[in-house]
C-alpha atoms as a PDB file:
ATOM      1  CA  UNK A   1      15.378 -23.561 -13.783  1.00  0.00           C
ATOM      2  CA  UNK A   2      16.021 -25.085  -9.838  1.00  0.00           C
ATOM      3  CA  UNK A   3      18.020 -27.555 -11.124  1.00  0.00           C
ATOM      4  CA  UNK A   4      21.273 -28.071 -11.279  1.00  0.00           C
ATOM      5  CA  UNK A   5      22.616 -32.031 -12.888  1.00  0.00           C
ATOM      6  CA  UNK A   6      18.847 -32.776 -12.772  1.00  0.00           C
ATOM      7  CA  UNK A   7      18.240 -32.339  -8.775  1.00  0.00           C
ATOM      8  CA  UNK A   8      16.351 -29.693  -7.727  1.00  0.00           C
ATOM      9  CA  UNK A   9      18.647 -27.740  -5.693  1.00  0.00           C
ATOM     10  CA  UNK A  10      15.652 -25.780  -3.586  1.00  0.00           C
ATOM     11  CA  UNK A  11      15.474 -29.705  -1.856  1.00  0.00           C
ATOM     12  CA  UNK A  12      19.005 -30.198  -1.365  1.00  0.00           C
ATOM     13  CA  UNK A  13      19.943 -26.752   0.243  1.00  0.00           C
ATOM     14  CA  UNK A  14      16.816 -27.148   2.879  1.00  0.00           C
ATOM     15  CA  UNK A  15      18.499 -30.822   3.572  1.00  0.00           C
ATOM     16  CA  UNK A  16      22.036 -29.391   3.458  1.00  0.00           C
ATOM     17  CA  UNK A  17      21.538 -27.621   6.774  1.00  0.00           C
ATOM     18  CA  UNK A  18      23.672 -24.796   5.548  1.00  0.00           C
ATOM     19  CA  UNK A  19      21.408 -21.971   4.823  1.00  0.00           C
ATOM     20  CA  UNK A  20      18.011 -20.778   6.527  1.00  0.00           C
ATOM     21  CA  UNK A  21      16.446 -19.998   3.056  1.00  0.00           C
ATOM     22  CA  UNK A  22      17.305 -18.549  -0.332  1.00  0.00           C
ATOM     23  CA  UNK A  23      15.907 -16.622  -3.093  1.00  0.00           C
ATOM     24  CA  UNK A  24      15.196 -17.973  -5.998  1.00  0.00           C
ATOM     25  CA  UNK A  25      15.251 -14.536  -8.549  1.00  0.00           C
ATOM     26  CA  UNK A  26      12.790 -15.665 -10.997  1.00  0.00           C
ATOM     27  CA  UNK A  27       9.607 -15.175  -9.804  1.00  0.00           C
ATOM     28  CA  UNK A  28       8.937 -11.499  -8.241  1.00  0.00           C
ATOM     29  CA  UNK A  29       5.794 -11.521  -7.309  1.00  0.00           C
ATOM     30  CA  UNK A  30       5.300 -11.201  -3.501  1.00  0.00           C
ATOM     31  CA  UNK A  31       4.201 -13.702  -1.402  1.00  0.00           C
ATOM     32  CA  UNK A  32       2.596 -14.191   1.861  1.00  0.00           C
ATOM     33  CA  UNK A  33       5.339 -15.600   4.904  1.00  0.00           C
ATOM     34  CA  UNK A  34       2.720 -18.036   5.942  1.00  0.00           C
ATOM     35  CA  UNK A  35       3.003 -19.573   2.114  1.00  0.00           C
ATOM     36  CA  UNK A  36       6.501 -19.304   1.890  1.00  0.00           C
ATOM     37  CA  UNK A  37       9.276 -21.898   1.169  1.00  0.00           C
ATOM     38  CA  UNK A  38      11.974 -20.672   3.149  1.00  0.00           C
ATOM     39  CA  UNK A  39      14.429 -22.161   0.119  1.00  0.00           C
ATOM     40  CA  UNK A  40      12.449 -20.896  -2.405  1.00  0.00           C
ATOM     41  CA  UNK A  41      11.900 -17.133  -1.945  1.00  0.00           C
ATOM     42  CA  UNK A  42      10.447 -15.085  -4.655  1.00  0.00           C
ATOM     43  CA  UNK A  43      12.737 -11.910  -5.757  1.00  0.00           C
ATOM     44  CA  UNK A  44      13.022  -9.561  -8.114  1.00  0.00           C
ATOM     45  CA  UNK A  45      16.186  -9.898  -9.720  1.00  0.00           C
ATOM     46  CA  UNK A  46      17.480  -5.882 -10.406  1.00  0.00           C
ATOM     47  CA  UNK A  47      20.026  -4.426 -13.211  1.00  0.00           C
ATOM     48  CA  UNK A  48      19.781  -0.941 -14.514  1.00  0.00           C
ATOM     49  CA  UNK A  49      17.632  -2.135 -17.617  1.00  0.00           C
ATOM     50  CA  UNK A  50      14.874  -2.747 -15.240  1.00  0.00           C
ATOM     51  CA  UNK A  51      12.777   0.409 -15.285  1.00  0.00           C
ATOM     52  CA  UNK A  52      12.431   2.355 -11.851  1.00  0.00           C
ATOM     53  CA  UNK A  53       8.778   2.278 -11.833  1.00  0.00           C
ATOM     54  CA  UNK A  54       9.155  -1.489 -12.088  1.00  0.00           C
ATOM     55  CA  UNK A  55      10.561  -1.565  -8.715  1.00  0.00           C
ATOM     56  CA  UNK A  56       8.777   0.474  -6.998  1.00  0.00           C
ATOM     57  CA  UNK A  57       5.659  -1.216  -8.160  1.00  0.00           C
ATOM     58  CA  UNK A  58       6.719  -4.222  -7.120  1.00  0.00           C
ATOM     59  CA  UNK A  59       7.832  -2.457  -3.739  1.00  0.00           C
ATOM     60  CA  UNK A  60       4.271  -0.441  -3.615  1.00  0.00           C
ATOM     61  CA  UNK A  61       2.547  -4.471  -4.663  1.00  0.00           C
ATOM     62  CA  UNK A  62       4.491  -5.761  -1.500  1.00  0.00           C
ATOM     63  CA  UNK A  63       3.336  -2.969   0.947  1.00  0.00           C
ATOM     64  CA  UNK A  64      -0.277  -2.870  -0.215  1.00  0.00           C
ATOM     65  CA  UNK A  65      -0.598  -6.235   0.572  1.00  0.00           C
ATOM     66  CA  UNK A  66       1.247  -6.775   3.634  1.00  0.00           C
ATOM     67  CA  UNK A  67       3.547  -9.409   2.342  1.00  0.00           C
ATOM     68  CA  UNK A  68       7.613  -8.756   1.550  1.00  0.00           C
ATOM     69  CA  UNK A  69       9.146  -7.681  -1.721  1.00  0.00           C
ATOM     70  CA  UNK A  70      12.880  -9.458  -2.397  1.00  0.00           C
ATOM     71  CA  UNK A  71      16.006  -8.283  -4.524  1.00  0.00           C
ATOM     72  CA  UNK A  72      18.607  -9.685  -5.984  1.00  0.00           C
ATOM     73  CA  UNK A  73      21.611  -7.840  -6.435  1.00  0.00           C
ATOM     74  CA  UNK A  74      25.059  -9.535  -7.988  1.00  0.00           C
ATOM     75  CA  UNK A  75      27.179  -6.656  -8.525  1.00  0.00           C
ATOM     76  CA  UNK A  76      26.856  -3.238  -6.943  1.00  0.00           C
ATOM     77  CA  UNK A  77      28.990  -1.261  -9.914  1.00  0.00           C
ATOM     78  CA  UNK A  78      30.402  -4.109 -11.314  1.00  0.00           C
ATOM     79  CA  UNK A  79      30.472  -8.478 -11.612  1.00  0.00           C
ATOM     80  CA  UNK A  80      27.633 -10.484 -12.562  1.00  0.00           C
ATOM     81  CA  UNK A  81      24.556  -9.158 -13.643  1.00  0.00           C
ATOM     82  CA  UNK A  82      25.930  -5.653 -12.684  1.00  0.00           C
ATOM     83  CA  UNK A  83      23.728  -2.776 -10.945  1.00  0.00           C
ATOM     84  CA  UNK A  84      25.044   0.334 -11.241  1.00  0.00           C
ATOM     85  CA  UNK A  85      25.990   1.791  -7.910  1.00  0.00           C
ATOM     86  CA  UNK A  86      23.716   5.238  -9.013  1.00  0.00           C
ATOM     87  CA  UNK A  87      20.997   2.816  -9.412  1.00  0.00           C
ATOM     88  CA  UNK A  88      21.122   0.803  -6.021  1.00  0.00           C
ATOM     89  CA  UNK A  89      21.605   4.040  -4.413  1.00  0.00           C
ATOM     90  CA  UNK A  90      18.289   5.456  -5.847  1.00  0.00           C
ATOM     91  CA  UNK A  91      16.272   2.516  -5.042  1.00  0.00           C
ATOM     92  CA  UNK A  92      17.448   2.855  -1.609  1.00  0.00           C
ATOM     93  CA  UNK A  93      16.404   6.443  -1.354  1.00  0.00           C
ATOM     94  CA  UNK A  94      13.244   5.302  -2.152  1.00  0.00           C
ATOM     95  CA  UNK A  95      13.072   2.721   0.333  1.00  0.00           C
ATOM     96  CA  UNK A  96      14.380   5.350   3.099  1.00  0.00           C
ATOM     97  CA  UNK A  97      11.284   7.880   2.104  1.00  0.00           C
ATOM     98  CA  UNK A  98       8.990   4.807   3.073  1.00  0.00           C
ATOM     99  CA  UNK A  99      10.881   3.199   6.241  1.00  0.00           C
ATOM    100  CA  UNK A 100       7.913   3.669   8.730  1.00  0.00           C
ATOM    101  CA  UNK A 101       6.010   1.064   6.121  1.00  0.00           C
ATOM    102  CA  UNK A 102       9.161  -1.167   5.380  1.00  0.00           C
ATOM    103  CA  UNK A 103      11.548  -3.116   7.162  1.00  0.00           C
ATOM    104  CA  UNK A 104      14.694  -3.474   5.143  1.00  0.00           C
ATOM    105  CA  UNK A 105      16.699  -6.313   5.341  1.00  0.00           C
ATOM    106  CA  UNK A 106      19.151  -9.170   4.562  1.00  0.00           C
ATOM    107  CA  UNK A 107      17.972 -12.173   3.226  1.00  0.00           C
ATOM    108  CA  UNK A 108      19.571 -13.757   6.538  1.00  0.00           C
ATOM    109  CA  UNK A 109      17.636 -11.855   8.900  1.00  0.00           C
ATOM    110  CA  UNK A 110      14.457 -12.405   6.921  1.00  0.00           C
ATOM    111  CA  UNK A 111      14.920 -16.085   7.020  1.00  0.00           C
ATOM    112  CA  UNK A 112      15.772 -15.811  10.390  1.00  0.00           C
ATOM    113  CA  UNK A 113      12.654 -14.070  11.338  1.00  0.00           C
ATOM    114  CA  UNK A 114      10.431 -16.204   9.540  1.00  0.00           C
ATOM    115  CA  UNK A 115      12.128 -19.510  10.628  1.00  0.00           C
ATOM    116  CA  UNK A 116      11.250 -18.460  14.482  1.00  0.00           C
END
């Protein structure tokens, strides 16, 4: 599923020189930054049909074990593979509850971070 014509496209975009990572959204489980491939970021890709406690256990996985928890969000209320905006907004309520254990951010200033 990283291909795209039959070339791994996690390769390519760390030769392009374009990005400073990427998630790949099949693969949530968390992972350590000092085993992480900047183009190749596990994340948790979210719609409404995921259940809530799915998140946050994945969220609860990350903090218990000092590593980072990614999502991927298409739509916000409407596109491609569409979160509803009731949704996103509860997840980040849960997020703000915890923000003296997390550090919320983009995926740019995460790779940025971990590319120092």
């Amino acid at each position: 599923m990283k291909e795209v014509g039959g070339i791994n496209y996690v390769d390519t975009l760390s030769r392009s020189g374009l990005f400073l990572g990427a998630r790949n959204g099949f693969s949530p489980e968390p992972v350590s930054p000092e085993n992480l491939n900047l183009f190749d970021i596990p994340s948790m890709t979210v719609t409404d049909k995921v259940p809530f406690d799915e998140v946050t256990a994945y969220i609860e996985q990350a903090v218990e074990s000092g590593t980072m928890a990614v999502f991927c969000f298409h739509g916000i209320g409407d596109d491609y593979i569409v979160t509803s905006r009731e949704y996103h907004q509860k997840i980040i309520d849960y997020l703000q509850v915890k923000e003296d254990q997390i550090w919320v951010a983009t995926m740019a200033e995460i790779a940025a971070h971990l590319s120092k």
